[in-house]
Protein backbone atom coordinates (compact mmCIF):
# COMPACT_ATOMS: atom_id res chain seq x y z
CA UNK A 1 0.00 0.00 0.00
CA UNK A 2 1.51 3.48 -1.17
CA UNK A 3 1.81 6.02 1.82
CA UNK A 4 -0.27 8.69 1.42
CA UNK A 5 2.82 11.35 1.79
CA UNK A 6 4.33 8.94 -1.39
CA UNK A 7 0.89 9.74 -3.48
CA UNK A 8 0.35 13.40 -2.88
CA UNK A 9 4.36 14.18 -3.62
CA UNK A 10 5.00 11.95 -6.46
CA UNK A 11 2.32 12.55 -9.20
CA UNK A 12 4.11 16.41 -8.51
CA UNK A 13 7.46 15.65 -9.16
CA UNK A 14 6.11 13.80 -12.19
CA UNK A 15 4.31 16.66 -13.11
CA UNK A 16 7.26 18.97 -12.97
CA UNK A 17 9.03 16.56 -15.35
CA UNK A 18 6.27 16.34 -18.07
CA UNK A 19 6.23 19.79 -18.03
CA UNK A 20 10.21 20.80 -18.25
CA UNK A 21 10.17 18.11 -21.15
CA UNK A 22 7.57 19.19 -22.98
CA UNK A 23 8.22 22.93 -22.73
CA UNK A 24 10.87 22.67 -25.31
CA UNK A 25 8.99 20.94 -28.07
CA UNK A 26 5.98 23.74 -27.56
CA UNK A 27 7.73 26.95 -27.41
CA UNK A 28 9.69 25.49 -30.76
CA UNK A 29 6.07 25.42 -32.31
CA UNK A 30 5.09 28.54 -30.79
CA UNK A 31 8.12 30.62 -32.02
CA UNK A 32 8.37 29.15 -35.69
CA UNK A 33 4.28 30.48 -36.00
CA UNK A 34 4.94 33.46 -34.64
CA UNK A 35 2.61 32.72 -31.75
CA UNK A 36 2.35 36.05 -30.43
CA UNK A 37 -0.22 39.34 -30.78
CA UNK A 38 0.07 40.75 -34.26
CA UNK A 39 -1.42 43.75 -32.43
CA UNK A 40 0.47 45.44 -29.20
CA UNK A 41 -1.45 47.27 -26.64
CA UNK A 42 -4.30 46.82 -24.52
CA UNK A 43 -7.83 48.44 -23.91
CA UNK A 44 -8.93 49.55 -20.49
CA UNK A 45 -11.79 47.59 -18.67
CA UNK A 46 -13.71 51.32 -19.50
CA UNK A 47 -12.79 51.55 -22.88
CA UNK A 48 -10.09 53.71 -23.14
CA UNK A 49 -6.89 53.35 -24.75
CA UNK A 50 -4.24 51.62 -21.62
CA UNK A 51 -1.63 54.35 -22.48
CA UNK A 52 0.39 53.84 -19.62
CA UNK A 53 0.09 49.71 -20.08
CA UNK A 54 1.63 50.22 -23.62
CA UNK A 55 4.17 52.21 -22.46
CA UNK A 56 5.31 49.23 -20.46
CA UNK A 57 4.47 46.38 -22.54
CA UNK A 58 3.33 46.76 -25.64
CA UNK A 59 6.05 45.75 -26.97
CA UNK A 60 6.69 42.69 -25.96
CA UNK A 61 3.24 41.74 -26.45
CA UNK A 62 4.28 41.53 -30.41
CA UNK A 63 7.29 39.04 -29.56
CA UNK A 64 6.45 37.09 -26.87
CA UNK A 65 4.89 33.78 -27.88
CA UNK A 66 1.38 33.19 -25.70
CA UNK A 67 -0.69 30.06 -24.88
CA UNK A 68 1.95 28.64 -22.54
CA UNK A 69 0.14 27.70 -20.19
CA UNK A 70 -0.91 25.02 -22.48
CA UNK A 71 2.28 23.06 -20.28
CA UNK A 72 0.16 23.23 -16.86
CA UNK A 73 -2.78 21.57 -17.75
CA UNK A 74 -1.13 19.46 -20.75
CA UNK A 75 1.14 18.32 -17.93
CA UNK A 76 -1.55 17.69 -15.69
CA UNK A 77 -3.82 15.58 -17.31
CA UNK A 78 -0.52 13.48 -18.54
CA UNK A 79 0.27 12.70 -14.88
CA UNK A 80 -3.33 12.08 -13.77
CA UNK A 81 -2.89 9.48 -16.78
CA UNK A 82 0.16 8.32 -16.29
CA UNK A 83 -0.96 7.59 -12.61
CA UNK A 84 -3.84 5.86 -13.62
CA UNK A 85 -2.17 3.49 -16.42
CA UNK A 86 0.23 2.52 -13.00
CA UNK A 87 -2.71 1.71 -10.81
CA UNK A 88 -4.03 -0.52 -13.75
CA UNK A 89 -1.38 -2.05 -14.47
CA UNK A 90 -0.14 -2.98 -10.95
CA UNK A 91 -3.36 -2.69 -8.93
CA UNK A 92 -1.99 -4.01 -5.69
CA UNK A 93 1.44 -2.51 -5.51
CA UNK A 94 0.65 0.96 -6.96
CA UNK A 95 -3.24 1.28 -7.39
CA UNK A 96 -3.71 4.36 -4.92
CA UNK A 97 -1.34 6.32 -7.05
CA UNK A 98 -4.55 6.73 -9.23
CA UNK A 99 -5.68 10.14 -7.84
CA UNK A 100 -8.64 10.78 -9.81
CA UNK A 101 -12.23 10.03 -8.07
CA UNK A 102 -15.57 10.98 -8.25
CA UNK A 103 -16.10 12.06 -4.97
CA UNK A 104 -12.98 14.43 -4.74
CA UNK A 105 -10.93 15.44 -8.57
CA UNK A 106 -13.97 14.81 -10.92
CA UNK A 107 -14.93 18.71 -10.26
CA UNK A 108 -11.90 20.67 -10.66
CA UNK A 109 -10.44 18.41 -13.12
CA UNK A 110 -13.42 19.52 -15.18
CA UNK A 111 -12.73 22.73 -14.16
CA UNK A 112 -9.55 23.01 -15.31
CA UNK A 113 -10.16 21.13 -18.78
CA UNK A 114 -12.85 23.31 -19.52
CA UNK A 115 -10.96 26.44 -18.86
CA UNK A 116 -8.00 25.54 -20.62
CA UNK A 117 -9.96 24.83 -23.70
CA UNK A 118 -12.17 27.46 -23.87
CA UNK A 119 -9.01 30.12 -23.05
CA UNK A 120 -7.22 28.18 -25.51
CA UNK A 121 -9.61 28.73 -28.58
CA UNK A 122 -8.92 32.60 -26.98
CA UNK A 123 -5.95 33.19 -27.21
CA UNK A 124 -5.66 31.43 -30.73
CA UNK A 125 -8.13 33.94 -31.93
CA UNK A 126 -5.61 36.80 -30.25
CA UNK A 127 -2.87 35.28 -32.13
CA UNK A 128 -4.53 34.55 -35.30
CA UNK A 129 -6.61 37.69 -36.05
CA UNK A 130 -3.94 40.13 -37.43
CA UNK A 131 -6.17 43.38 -37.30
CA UNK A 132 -7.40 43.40 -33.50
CA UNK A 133 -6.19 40.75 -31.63
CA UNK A 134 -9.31 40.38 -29.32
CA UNK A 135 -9.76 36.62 -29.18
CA UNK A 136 -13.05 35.70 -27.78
CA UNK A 137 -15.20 38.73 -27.00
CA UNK A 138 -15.21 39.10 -22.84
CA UNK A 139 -19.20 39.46 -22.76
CA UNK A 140 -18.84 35.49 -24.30
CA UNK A 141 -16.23 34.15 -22.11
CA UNK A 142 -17.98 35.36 -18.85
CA UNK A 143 -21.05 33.43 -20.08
CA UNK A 144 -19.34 30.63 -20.61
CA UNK A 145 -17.66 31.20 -17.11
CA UNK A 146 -21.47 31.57 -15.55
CA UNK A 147 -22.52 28.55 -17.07
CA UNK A 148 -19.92 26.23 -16.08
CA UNK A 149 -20.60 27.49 -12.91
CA UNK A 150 -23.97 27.18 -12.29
CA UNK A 151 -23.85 23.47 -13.05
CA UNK A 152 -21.30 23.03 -10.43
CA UNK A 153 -22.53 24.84 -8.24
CA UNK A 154 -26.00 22.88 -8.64
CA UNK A 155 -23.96 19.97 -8.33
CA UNK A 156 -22.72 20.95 -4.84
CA UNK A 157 -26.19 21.69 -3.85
CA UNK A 158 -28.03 18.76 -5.05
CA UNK A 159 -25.64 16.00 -5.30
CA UNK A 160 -22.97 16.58 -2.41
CA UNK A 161 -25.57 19.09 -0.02
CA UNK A 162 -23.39 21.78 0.54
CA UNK A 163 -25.79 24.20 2.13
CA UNK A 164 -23.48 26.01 4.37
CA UNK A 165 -19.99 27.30 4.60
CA UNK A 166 -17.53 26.98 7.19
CA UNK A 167 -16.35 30.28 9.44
CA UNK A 168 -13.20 29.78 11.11
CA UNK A 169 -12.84 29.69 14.60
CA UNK A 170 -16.83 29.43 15.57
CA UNK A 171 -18.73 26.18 16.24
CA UNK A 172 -21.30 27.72 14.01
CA UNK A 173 -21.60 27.35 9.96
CA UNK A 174 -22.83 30.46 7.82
CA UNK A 175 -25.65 28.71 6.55
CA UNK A 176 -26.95 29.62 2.67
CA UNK A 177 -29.42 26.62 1.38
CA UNK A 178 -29.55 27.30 -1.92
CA UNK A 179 -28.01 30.72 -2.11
CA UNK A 180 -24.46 28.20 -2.62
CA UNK A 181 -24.91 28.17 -6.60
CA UNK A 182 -25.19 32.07 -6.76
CA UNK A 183 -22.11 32.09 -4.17
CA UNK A 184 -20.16 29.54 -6.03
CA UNK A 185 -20.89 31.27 -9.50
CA UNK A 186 -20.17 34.75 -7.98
CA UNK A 187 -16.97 33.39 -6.54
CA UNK A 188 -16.01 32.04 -9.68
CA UNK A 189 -16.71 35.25 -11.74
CA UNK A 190 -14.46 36.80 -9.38
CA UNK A 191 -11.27 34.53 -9.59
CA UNK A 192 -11.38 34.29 -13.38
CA UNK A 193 -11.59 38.19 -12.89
CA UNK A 194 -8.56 37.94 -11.29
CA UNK A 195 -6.54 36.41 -13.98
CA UNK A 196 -5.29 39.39 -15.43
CA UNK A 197 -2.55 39.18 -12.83
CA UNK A 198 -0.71 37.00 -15.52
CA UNK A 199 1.08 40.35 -16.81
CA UNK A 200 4.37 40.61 -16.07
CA UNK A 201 7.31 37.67 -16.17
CA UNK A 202 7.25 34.87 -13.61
CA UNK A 203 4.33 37.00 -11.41
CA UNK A 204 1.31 34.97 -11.70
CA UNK A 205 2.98 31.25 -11.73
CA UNK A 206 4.39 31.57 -7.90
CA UNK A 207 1.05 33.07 -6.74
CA UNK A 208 -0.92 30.34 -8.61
CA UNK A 209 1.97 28.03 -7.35
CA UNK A 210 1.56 29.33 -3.85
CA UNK A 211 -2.28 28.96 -3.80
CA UNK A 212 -2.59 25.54 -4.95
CA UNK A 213 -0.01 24.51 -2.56
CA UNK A 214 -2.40 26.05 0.81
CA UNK A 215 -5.03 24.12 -0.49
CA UNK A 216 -3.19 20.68 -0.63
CA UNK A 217 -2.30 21.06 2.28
CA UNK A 218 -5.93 21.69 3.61
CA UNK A 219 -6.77 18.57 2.03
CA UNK A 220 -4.28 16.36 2.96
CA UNK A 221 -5.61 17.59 6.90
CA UNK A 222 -8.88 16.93 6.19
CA UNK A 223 -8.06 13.35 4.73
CA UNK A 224 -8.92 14.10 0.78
CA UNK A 225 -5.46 12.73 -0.13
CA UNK A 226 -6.92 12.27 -4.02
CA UNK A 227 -7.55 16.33 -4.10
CA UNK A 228 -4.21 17.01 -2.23
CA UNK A 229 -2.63 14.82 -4.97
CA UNK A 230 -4.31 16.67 -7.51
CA UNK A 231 -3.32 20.58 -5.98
CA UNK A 232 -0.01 19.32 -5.95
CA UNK A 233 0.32 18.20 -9.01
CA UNK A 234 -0.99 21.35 -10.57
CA UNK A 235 2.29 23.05 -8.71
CA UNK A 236 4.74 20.89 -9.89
CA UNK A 237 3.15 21.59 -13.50
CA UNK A 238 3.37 25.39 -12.73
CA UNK A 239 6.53 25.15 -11.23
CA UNK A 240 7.61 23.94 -14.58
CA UNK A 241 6.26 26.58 -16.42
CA UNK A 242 7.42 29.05 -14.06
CA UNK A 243 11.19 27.55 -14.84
CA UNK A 244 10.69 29.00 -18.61
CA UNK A 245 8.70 32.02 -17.83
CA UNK A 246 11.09 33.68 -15.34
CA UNK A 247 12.22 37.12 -16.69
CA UNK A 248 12.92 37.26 -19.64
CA UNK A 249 10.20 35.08 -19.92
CA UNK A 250 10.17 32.41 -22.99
CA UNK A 251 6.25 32.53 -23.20
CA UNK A 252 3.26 33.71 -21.22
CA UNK A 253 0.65 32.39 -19.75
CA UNK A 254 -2.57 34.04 -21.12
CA UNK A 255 -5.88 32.90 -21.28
CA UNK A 256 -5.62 28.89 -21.56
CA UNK A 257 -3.75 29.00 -18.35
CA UNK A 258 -5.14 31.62 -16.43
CA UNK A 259 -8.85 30.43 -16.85
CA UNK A 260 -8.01 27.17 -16.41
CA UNK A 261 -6.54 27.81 -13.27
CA UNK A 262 -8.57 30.68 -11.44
CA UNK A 263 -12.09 28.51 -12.27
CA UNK A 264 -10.61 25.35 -10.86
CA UNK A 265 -9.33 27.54 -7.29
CA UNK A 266 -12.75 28.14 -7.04
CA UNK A 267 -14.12 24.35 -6.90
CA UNK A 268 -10.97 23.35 -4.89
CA UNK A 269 -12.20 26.38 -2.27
CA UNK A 270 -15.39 24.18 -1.89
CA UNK A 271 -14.58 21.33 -1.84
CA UNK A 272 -12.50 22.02 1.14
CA UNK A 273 -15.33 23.35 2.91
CA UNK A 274 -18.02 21.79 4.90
CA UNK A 275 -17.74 18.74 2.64
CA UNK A 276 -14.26 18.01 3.88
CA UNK A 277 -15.51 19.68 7.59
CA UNK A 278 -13.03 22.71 7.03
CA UNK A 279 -12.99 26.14 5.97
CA UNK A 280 -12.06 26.67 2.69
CA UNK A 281 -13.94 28.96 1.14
CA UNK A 282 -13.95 31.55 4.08
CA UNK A 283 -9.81 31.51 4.04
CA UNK A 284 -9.80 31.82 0.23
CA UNK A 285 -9.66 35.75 0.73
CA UNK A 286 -6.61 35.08 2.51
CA UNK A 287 -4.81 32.41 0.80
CA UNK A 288 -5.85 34.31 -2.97
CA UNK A 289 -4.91 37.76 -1.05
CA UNK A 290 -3.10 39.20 -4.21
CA UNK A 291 -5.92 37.76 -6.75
CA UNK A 292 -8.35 40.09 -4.44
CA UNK A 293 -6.09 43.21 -4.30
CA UNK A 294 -5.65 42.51 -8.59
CA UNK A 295 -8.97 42.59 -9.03
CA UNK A 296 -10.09 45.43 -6.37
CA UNK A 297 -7.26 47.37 -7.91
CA UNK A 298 -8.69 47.39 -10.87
CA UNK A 299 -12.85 48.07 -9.71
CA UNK A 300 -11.48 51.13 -7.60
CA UNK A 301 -9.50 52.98 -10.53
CA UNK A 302 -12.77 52.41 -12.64
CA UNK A 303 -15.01 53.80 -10.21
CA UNK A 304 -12.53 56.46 -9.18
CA UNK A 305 -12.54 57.32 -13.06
CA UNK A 306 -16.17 56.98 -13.06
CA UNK A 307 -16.96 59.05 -10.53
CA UNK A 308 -13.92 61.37 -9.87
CA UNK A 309 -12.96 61.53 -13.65
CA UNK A 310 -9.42 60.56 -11.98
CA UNK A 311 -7.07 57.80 -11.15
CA UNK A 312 -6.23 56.46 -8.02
CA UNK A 313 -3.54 54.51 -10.08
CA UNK A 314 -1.12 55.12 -12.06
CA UNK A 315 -2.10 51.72 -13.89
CA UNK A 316 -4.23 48.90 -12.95
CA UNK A 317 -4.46 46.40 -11.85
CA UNK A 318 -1.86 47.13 -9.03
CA UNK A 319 1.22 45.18 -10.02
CA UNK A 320 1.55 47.35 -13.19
CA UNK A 321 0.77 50.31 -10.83
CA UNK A 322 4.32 49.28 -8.72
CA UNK A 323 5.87 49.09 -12.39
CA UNK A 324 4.81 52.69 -13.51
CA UNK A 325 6.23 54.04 -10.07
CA UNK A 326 9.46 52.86 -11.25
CA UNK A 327 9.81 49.15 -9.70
CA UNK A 328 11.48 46.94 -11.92
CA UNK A 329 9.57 44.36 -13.13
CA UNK A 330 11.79 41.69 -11.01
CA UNK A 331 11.04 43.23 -8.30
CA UNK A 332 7.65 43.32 -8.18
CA UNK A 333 7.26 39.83 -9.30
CA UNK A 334 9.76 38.71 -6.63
CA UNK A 335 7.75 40.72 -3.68
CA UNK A 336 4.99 39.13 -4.94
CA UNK A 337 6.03 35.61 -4.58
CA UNK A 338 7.15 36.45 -0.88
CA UNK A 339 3.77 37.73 -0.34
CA UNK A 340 1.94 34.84 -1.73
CA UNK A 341 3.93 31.98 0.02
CA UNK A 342 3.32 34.38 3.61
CA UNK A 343 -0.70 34.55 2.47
CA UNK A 344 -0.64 31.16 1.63
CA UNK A 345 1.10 29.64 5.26
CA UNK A 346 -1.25 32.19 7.09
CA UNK A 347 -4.80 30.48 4.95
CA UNK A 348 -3.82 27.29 5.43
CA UNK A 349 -2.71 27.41 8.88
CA UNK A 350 -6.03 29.50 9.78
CA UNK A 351 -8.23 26.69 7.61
CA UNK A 352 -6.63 23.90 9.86
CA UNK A 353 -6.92 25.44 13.11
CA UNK A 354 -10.21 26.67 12.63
């Protein structure tokens, strides 16, 4: 019988070898087609031209290939494989290697395939359309987003009766009934929100790195040793991708990764809840710390401009902000990490104790 330290570290290290493998063959594709924006510059969420965005990248948004973040969930779904063809072929000696189940990876795993697919046909778009670059229009990809969400979020109402979610430190649960699908879909809306921290070098693979590793840790305490298997297997994947995308970075993330990634946070969060008697939707605030401040960054400059007609900002979302004010790009990246490993020790410790 495999420990269950053995199974929730090994399909990781795996991971992280798929992916530092692979990474080679795809950026070789992705460079000889030119895999990149034919279009620099951004809009702002208002409308407006990003001036002080395409000051700062621009760019490098016209020679930097995209869709790399094809090598975390590629790399993923390889090891979940791979750790399945073991367990068949040597049931009794490696069997619980296999860490996919219905009951605990059968969620996120479609959350993460779905995301990756859908951001992938994005950013193909944003590659292949030579006058705009838009990819898939945002009003589409939130619907898509909603969707996907409101059938998992039914699903945790009416199949697994989630009702409530945990508060940490109380004896008492917040208790929603049905309200979870709205919560789940909201909370959802607002992680994928969040994915626009993927914009600068090496920045939004050791947050996403840092998250994923709080929560497999919450679920190796409460016992779901498939779902800590799976978390931690996503951060060896974007551990690999981090190794190529550390400034200068040989590709970006972008859409396929980013959506992939913030939608399945979001059914990992539950699932670490009241169904595995802990609290991890209520430390998600915590843990995800810098995907909040990226996205309320970004709501209080627009409302500021809105309202105020001025910025509170020099640029948002915030990390660009730090850029603008004359950080180097290393360094805010770097400050980052730091920030995300503290956020993520403080969640996790906070979702166990509580």
């Amino acid at each position: 019988m495999i420990d269950e330290t053995f199974k929730v570290f090994v399909p990781a290290v795996i991971a992280f070898g798929v992916g530092i493998v692979s990474t080679p063959l795809l950026t070789s594709y992705l460079y000889r087609y030119k895999a990149w924006k034919k279009v620099g510059g951004k809009m702002a969420l208002d409308g407006s031209k990003a001036v002080e965005f395409d000051k700062l990248h621009a760019e490098n948004e016209t020679r930097t290939p995209r869709m790399g973040g094809v090598i975390i969930w590629a790399s993923t779904i390889l090891t979940a494989l791979c750790m399945w063809l073991i367990g068949t072929w040597a049931p009794e000696r490696f069997g619980s290697l296999d860490f996919v189940s219905r009951s605990q990876t059968w969620i996120p795993l479609t959350t993460l395939i779905v995301g990756a697919l859908v951001g992938l046909m994005n950013d193909i778009l944003d590659v292949w359309d030579k006058s705009t670059s838009r990819g898939i229009p945002l009003s589409v990809r939130l619907s898509i987003v909603t969707i996907l969400s409101l059938l998992i979020g039914s699903w945790f109402y009416t199949k697994l009766g989630v009702v409530a979610i945990g508060i940490p430190f109380f004896d008492v649960d917040l208790y929603l009934g049905w309200l979870i699908v709205p919560t789940f879909v909201l909370t959802s809306l607002f992680l994928y929100a969040s994915g626009i921290i993927d914009g600068i070098d090496g920045l939004s693979g050791g947050v996403f790195a840092s998250v994923f590793g709080a929560y497999a840790f919450i679920a190796f305490h409460q016992g779901q040793i498939d779902l800590a298997a799976f978390c931690t297997t996503l951060v060896g994947s974007i551990l690999a991708f981090l190794w190529f995308n550390v400034p200068p970075a040989r590709f970006w993330m972008t859409e396929t990764g980013s959506m992939a990634l913030t939608l399945t946070i979001a059914s990992v969060a539950f699932l670490t809840d009241l169904k595995g008697a802990g609290n991890g939707v209520a430390v998600l605030p915590i843990v995800g710390i810098l995907l909040v401040a990226t996205v309320a960054s970004s709501v209080i400059q627009i409302l500021s401009k809105k309202i105020y007609r001025k910025k509170v900002f020099r640029i948002a979302p915030l990390h660009h902000h730090f850029e603008a004010i004359g950080w180097p790009s290393y360094k805010v990246t770097m400050r980052y990490w730091i920030l995300s490993i503290v956020a993520a020790i403080t969640g996790a410790a906070i979702a166990v104790a509580g």
